[in-house]
C-alpha atoms as a PDB file:
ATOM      1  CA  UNK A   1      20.068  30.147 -27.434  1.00  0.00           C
ATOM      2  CA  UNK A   2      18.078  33.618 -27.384  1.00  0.00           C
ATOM      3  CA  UNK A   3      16.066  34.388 -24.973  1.00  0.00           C
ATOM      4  CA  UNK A   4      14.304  37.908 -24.719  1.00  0.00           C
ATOM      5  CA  UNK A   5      13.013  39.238 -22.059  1.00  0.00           C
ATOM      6  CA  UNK A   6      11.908  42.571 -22.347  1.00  0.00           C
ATOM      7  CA  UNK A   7      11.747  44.515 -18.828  1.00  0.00           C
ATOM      8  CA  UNK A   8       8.699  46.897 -18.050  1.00  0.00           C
ATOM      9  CA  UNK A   9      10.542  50.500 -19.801  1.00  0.00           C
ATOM     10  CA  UNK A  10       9.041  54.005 -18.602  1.00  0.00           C
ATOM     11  CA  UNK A  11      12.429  56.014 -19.615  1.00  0.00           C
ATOM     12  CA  UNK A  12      10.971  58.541 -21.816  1.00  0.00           C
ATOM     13  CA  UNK A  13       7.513  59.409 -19.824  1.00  0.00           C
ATOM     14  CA  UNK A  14      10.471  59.591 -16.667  1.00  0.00           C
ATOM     15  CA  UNK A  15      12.685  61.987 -18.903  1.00  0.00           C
ATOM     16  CA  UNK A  16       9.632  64.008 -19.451  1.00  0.00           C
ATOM     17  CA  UNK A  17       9.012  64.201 -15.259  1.00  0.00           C
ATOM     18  CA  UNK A  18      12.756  65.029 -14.791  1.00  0.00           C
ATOM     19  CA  UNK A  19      12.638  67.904 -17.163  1.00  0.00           C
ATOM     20  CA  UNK A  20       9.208  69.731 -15.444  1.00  0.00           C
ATOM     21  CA  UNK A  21      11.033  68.880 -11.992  1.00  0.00           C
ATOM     22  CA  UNK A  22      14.347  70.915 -13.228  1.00  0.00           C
ATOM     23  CA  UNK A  23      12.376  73.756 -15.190  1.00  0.00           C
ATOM     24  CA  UNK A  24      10.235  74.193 -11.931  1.00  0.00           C
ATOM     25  CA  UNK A  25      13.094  74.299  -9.174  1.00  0.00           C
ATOM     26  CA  UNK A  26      15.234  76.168 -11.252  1.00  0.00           C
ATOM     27  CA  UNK A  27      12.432  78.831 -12.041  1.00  0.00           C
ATOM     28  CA  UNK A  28      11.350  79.099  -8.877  1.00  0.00           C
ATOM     29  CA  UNK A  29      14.632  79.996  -7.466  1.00  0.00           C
ATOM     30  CA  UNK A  30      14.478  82.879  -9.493  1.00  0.00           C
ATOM     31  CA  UNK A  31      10.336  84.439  -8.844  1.00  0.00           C
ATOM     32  CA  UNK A  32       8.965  82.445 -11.738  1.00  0.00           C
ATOM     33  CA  UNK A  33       6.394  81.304  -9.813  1.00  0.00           C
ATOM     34  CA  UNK A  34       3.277  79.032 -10.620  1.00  0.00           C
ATOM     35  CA  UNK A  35       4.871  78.690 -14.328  1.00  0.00           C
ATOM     36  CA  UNK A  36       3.324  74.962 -15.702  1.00  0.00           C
ATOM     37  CA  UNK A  37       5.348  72.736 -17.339  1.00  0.00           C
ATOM     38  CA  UNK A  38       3.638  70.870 -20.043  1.00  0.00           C
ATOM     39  CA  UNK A  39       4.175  68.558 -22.890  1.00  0.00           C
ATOM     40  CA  UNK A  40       1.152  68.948 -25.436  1.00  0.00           C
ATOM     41  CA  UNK A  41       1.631  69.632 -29.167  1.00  0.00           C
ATOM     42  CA  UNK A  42       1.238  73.673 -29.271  1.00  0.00           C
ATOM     43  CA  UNK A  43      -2.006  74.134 -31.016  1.00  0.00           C
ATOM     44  CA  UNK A  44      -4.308  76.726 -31.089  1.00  0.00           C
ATOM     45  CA  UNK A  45      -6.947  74.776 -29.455  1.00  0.00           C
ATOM     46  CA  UNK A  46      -4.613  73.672 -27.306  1.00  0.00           C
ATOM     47  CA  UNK A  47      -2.698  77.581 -26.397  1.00  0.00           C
ATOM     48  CA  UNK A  48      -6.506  78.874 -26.091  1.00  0.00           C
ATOM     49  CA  UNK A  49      -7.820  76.957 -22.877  1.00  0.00           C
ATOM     50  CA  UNK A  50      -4.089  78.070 -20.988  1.00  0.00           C
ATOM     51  CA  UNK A  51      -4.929  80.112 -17.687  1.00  0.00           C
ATOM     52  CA  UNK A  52      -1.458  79.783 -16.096  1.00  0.00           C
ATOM     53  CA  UNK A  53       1.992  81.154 -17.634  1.00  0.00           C
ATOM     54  CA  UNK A  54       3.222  77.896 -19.283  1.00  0.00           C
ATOM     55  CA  UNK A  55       6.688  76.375 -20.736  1.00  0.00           C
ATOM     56  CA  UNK A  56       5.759  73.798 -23.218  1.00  0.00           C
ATOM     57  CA  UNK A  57       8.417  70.964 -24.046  1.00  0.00           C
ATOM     58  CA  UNK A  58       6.458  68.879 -27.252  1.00  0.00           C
ATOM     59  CA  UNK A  59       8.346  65.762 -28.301  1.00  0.00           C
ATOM     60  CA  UNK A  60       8.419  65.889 -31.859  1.00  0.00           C
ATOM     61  CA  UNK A  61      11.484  63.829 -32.908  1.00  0.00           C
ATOM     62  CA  UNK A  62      12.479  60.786 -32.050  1.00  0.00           C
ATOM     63  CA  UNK A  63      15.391  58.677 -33.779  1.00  0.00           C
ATOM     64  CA  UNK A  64      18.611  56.693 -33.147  1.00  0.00           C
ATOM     65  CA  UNK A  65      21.764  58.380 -32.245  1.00  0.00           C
ATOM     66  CA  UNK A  66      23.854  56.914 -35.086  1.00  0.00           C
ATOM     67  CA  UNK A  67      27.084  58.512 -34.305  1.00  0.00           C
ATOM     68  CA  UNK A  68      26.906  57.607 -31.172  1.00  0.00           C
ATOM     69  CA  UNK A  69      25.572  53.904 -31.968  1.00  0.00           C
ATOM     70  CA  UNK A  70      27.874  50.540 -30.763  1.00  0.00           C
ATOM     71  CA  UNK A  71      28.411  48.324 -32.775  1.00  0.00           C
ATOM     72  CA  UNK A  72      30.172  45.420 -30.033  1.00  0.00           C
ATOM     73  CA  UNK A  73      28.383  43.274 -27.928  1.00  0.00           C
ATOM     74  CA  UNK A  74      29.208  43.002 -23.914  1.00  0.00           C
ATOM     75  CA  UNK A  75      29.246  39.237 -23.049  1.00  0.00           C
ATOM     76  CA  UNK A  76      29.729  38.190 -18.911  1.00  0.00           C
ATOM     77  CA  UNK A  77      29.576  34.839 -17.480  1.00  0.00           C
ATOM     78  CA  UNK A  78      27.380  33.120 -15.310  1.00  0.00           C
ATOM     79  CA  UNK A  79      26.974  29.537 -13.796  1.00  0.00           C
ATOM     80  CA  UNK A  80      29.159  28.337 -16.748  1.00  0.00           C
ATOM     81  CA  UNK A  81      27.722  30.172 -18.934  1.00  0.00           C
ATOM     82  CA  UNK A  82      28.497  33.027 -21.287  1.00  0.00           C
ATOM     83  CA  UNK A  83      25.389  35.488 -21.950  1.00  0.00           C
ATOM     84  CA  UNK A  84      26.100  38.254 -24.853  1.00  0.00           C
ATOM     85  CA  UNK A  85      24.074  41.481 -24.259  1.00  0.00           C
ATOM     86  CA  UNK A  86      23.619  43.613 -28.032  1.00  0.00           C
ATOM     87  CA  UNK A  87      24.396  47.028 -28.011  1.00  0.00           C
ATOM     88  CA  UNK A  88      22.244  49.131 -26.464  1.00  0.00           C
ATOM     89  CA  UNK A  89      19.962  51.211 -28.424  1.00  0.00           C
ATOM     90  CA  UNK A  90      21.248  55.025 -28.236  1.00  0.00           C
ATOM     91  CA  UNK A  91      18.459  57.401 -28.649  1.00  0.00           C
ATOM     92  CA  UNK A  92      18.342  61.330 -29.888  1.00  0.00           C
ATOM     93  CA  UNK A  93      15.037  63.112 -28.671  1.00  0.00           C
ATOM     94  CA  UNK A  94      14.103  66.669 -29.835  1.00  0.00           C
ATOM     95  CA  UNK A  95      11.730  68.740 -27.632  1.00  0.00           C
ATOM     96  CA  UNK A  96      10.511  71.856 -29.548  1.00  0.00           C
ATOM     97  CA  UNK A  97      10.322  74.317 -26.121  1.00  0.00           C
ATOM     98  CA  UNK A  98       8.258  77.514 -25.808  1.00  0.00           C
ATOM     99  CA  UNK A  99       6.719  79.573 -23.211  1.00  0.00           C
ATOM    100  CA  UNK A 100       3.138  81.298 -23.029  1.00  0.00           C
ATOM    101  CA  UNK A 101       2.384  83.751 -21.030  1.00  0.00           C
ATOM    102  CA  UNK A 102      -0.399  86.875 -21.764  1.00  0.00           C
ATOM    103  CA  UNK A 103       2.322  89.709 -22.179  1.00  0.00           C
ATOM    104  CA  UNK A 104       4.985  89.491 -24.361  1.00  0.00           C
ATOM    105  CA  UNK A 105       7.644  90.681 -22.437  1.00  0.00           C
ATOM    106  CA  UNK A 106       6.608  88.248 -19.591  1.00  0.00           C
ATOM    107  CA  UNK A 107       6.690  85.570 -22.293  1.00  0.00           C
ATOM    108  CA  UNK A 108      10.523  86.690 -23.442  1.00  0.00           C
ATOM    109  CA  UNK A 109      11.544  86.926 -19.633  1.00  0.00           C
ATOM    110  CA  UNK A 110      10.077  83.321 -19.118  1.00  0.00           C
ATOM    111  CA  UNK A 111      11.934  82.254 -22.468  1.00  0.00           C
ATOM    112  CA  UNK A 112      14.986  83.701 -21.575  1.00  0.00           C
ATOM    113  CA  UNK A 113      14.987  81.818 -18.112  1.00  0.00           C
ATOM    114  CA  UNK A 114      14.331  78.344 -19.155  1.00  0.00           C
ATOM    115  CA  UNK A 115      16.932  78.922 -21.697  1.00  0.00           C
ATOM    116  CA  UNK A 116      19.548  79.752 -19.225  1.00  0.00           C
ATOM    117  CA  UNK A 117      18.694  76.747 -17.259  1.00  0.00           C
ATOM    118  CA  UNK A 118      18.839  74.417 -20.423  1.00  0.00           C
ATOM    119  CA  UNK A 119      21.754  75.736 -22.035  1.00  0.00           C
ATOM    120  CA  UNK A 120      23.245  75.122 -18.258  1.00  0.00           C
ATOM    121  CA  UNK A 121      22.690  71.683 -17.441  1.00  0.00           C
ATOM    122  CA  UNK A 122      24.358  69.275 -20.265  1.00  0.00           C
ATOM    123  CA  UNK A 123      23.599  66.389 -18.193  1.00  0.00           C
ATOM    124  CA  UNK A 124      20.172  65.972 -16.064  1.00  0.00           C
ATOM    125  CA  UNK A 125      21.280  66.173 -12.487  1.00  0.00           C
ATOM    126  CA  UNK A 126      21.403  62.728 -11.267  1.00  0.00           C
ATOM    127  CA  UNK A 127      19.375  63.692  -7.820  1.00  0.00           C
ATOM    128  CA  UNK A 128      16.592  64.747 -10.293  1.00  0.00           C
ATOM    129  CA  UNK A 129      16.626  61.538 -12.085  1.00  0.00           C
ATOM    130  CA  UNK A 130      16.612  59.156  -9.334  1.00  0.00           C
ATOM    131  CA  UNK A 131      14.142  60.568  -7.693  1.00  0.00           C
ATOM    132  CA  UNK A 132      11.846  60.799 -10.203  1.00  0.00           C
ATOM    133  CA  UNK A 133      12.224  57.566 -12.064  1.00  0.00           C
ATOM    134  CA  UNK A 134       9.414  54.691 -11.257  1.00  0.00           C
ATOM    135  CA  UNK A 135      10.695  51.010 -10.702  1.00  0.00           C
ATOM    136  CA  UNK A 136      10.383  49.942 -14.244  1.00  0.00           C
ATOM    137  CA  UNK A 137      12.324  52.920 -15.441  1.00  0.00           C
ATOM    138  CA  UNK A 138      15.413  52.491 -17.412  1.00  0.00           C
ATOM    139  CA  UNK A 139      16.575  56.027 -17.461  1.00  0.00           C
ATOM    140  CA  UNK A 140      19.741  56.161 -15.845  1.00  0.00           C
ATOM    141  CA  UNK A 141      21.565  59.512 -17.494  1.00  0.00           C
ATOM    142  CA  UNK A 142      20.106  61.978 -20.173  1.00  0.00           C
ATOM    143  CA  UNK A 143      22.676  64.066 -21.719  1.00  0.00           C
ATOM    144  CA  UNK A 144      21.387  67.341 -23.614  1.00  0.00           C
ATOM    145  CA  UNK A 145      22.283  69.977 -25.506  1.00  0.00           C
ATOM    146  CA  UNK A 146      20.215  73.750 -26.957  1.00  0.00           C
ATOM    147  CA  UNK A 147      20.795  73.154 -30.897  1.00  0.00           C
ATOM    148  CA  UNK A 148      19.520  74.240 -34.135  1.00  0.00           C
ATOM    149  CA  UNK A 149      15.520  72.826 -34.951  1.00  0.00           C
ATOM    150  CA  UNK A 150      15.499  69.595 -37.113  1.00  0.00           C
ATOM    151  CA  UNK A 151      13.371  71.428 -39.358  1.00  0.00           C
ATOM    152  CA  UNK A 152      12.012  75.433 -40.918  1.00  0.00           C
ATOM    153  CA  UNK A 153       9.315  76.344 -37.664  1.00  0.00           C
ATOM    154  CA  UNK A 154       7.342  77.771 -39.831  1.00  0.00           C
ATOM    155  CA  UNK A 155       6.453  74.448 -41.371  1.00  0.00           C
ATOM    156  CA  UNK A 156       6.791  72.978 -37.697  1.00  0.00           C
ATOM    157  CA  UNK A 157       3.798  75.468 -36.402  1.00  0.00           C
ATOM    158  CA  UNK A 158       1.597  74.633 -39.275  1.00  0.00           C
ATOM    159  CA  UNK A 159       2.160  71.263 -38.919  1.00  0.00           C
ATOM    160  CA  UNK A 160       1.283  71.247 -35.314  1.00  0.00           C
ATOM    161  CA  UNK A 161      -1.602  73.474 -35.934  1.00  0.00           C
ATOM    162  CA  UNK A 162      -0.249  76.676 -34.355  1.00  0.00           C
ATOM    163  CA  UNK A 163       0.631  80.241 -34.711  1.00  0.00           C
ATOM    164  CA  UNK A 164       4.112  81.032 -35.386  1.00  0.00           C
ATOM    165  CA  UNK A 165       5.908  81.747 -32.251  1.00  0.00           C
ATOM    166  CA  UNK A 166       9.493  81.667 -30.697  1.00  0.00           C
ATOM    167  CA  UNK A 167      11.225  78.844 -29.430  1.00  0.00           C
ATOM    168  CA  UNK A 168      14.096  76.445 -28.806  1.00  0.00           C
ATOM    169  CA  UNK A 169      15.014  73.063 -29.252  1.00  0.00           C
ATOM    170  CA  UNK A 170      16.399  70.929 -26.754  1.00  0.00           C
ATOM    171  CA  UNK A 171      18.282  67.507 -27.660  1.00  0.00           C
ATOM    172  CA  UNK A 172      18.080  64.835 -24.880  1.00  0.00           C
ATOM    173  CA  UNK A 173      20.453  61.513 -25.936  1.00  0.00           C
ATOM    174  CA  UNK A 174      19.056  58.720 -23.662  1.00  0.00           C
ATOM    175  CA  UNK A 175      20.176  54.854 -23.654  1.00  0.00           C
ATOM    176  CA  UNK A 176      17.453  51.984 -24.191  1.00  0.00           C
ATOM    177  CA  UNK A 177      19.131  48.243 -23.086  1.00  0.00           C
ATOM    178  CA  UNK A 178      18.003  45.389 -25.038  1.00  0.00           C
ATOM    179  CA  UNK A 179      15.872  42.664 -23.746  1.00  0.00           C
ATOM    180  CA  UNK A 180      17.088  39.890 -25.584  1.00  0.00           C
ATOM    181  CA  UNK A 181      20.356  38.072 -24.674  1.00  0.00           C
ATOM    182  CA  UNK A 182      22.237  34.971 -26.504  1.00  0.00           C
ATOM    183  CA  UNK A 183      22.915  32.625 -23.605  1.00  0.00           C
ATOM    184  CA  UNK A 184      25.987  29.754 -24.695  1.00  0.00           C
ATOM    185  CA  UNK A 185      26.075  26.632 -22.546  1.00  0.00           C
ATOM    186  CA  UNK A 186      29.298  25.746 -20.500  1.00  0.00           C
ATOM    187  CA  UNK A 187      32.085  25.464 -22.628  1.00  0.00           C
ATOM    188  CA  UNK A 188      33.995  21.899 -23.552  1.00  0.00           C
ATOM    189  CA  UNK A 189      37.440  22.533 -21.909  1.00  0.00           C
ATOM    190  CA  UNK A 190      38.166  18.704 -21.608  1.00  0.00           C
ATOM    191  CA  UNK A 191      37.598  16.042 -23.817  1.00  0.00           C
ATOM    192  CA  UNK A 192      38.744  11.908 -23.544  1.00  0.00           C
ATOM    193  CA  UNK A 193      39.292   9.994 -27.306  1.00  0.00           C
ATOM    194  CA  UNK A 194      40.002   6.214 -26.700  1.00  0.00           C
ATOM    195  CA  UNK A 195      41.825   4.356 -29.430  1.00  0.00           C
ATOM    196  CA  UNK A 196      43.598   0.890 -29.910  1.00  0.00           C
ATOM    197  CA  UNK A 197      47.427   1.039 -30.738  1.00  0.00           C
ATOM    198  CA  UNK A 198      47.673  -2.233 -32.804  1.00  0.00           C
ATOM    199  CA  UNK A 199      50.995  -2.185 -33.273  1.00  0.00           C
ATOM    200  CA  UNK A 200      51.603  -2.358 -29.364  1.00  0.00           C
ATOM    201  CA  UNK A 201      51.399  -5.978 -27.882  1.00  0.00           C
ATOM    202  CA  UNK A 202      48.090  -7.041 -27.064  1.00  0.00           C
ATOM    203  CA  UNK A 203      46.112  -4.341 -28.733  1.00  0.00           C
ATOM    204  CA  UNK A 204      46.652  -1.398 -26.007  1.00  0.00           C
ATOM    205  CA  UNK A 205      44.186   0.835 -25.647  1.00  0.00           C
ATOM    206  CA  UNK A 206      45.386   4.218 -25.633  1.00  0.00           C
ATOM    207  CA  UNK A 207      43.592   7.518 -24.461  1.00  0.00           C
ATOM    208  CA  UNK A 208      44.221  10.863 -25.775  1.00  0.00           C
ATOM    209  CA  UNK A 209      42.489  14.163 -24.055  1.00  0.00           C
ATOM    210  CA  UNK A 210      41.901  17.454 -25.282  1.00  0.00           C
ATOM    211  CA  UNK A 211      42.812  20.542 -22.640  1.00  0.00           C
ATOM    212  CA  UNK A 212      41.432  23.874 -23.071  1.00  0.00           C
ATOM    213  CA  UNK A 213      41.106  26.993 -20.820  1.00  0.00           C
ATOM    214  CA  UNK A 214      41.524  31.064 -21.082  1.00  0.00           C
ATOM    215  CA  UNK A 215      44.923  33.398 -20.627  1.00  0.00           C
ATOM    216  CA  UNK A 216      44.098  36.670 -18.971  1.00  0.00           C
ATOM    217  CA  UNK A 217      46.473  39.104 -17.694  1.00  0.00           C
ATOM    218  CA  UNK A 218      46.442  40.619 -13.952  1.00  0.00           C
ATOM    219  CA  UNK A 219      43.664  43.002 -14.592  1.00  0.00           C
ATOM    220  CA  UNK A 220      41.438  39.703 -15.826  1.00  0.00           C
ATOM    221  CA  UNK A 221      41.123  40.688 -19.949  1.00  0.00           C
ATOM    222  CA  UNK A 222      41.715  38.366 -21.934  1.00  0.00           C
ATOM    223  CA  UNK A 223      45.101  37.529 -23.769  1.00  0.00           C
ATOM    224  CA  UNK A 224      44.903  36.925 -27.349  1.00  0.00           C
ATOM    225  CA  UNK A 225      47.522  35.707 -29.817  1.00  0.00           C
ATOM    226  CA  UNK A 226      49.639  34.192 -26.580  1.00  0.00           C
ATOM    227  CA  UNK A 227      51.539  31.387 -27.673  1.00  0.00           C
ATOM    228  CA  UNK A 228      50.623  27.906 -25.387  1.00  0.00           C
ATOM    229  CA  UNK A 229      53.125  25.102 -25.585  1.00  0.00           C
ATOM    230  CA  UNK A 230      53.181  21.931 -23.749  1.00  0.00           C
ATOM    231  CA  UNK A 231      57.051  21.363 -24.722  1.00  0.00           C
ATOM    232  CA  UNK A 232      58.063  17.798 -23.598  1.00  0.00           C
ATOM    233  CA  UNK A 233      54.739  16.798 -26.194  1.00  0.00           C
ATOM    234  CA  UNK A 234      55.737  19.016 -28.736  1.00  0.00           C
ATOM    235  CA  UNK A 235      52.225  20.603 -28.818  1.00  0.00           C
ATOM    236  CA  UNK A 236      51.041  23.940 -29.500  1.00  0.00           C
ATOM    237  CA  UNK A 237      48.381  26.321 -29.876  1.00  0.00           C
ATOM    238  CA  UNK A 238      47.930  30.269 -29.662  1.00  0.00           C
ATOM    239  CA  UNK A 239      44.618  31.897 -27.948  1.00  0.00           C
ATOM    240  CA  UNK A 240      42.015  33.721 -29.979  1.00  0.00           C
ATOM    241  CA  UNK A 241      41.153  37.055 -28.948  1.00  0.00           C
ATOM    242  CA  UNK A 242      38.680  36.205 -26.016  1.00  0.00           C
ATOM    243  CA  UNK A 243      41.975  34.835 -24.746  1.00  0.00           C
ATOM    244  CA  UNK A 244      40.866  30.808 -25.259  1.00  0.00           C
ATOM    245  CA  UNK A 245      42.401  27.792 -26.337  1.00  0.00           C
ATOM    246  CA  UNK A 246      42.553  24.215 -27.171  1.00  0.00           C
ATOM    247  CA  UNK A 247      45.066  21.524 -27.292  1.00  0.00           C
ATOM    248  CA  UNK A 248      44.348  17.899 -28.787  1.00  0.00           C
ATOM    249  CA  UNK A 249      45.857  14.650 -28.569  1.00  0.00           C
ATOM    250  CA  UNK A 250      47.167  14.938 -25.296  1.00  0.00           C
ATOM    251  CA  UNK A 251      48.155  11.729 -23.770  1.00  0.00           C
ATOM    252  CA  UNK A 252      47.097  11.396 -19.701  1.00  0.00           C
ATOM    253  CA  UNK A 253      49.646  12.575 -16.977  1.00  0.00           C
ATOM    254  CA  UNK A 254      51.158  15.160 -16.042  1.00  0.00           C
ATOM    255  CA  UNK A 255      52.770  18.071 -18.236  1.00  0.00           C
ATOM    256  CA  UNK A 256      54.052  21.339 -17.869  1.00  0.00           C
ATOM    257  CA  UNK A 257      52.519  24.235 -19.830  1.00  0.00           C
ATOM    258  CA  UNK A 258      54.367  27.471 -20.932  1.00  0.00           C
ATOM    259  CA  UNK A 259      52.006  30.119 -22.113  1.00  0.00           C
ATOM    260  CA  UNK A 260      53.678  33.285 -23.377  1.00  0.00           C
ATOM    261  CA  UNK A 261      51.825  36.608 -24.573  1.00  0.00           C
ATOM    262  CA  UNK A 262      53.338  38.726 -27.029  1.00  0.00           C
ATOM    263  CA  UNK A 263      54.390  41.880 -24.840  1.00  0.00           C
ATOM    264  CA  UNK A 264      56.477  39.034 -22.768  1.00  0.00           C
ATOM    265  CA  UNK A 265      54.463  38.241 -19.845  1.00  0.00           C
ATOM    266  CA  UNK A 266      54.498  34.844 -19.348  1.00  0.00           C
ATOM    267  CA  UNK A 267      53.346  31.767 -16.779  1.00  0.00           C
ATOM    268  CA  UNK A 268      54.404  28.157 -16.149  1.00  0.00           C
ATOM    269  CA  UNK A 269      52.029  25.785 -14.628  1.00  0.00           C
ATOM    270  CA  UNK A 270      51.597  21.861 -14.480  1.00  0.00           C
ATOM    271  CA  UNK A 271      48.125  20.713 -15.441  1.00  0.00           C
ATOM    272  CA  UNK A 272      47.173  17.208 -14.750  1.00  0.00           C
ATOM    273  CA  UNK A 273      45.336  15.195 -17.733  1.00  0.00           C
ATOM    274  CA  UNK A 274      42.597  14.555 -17.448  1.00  0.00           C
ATOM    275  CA  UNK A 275      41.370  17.142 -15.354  1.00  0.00           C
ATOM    276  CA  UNK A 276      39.971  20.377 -15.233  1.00  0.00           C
ATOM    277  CA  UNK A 277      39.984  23.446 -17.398  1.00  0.00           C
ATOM    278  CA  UNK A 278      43.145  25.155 -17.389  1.00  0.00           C
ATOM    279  CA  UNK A 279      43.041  28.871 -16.252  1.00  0.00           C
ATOM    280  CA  UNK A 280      46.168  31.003 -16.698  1.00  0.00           C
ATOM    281  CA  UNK A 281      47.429  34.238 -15.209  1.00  0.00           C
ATOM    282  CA  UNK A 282      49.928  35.922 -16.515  1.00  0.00           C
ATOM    283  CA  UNK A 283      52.218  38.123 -14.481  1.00  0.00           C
ATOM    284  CA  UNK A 284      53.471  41.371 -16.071  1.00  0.00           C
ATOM    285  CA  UNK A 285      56.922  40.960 -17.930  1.00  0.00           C
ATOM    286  CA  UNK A 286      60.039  41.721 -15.807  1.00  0.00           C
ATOM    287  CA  UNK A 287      61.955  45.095 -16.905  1.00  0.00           C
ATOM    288  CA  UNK A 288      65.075  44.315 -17.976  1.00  0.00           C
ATOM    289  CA  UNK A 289      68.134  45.045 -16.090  1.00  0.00           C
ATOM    290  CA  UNK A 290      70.698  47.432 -18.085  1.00  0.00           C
ATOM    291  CA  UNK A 291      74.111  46.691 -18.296  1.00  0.00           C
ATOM    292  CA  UNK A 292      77.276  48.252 -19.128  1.00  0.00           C
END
């Protein structure tokens, strides 16, 4: 069954906060003081009403992080149920960043700085994050990185509307979780078929179960391809690579099951049919003793 349920997501309006928080602390340390920190396309109307030396960090690409991109979903259980979570969405934003000041060589100084400071921190600091992320963000790490514009500026600035001027781009990777899940209902581990033996005397009716369970190892991941024998029945199976399996026509009583995994480790257990789902452990396999 799907179900979405997409949470309340602020993670790119908090990226923007973390980034004036950072520019601002780490400028001030160093005299750069009263410097805004803004995030409006860089247009002429736009650079004429500035009164204030200003860094300005426009957003103008947005697109997914393919090389970074997963391509497995993470499943859990819960209640008896197993919930698979897609891959979450991995994001690549591009912030074209430039400084405005009235003199030039206030405006290279400023430039310079928040260069330094980007070009320094390849992750957001997490204290910066957390406290500047609302409830409903989703922002948990930003990873960045000073590269080489997407694009020519000079088709950038008259795309935007502006004079030519000199900047920098920044690359921010960010990670948006789906809201949609695939929920799977408790799994059929047992199951009873009832059938009359007419060859026996008075037409006995005969019950055969089905067992199933998992095979994990110590650290609880799953076991595949582990062989899982019930040997006075002469039945087998082998577990598929979320470390499950299934065993039919098992008459009721009790048996002993051997489950062996192919680097050796292996477990012996007696499971009582009917009954439960069977869950094995197995231990690690025993070093062998040399001889001679």
């Amino acid at each position: 069954m799907l179900v979405v349920d997409v949470p309340l997501n602020t993670a790119i309006a908090d990226l923007d906060e973390a980034l004036r928080v950072l520019l601002r602390r780490e400028l001030g340390r160093h005299g750069f003081k009263g410097v805004e920190i803004a995030f409006d396309a860089p247009s002429k109307d736009w650079s004429g009403k500035l009164t204030a030396p200003t860094v300005d960090l426009f957003l103008y690409d947005l697109r997914e992080a393919t090389e970074r991109a997963e391509a497995s979903p993470t499943e859990r259980r819960e209640s008896g149920q197993t919930i698979t979570v897609p891959p979450p969405l991995r994001l690549e934003l591009t912030y074209a960043v430039s400084a405005w000041t009235k003199a030039v060589e206030d405006e290279h100084r400023l430039l310079t700085q928040v260069l330094a400071i980007l070009f320094s921190y390849r992750r957001i600091p997490e204290d910066v994050i957390a406290g500047n992320a609302s409830g409903a963000s989703a922002l948990r790490e930003a990873q960045t990185s000073v590269g080489r514009p997407r694009e020519e500026k000079a088709d950038f600035w008259t795309s935007v509307g502006g004079e030519y001027k000199a900047s920098i781009d920044l690359v921010v990777h960010v990670t948006i979780e789906s809201g949609a899940t695939f929920v799977r209902g408790p799994e059929v581990r047992t199951q009873t078929m009832r059938f009359t033996d007419t060859e026996a005397p008075q037409r006995t009716l005969v019950e055969l179960q089905r067992i199933g369970g998992t095979v994990r190892d110590a650290d609880g991941a799953p076991v595949a391809r582990a062989w899982v024998v019930l040997p006075a029945s002469g039945l087998w199976t082998a577990t598929d690579r979320e470390g499950r399996f299934r065993i039919s026509r098992v008459r009721p009583g009790e048996h002993e099951l051997v489950v062996r995994a192919v680097s050796g480790a292996e477990a012996t257990m007696t499971v009582d049919v009917p009954g439960a789902g069977v869950d094995v452990v197995l231990a690690p396999p025993r070093p062998r003793r040399r001889t001679g």
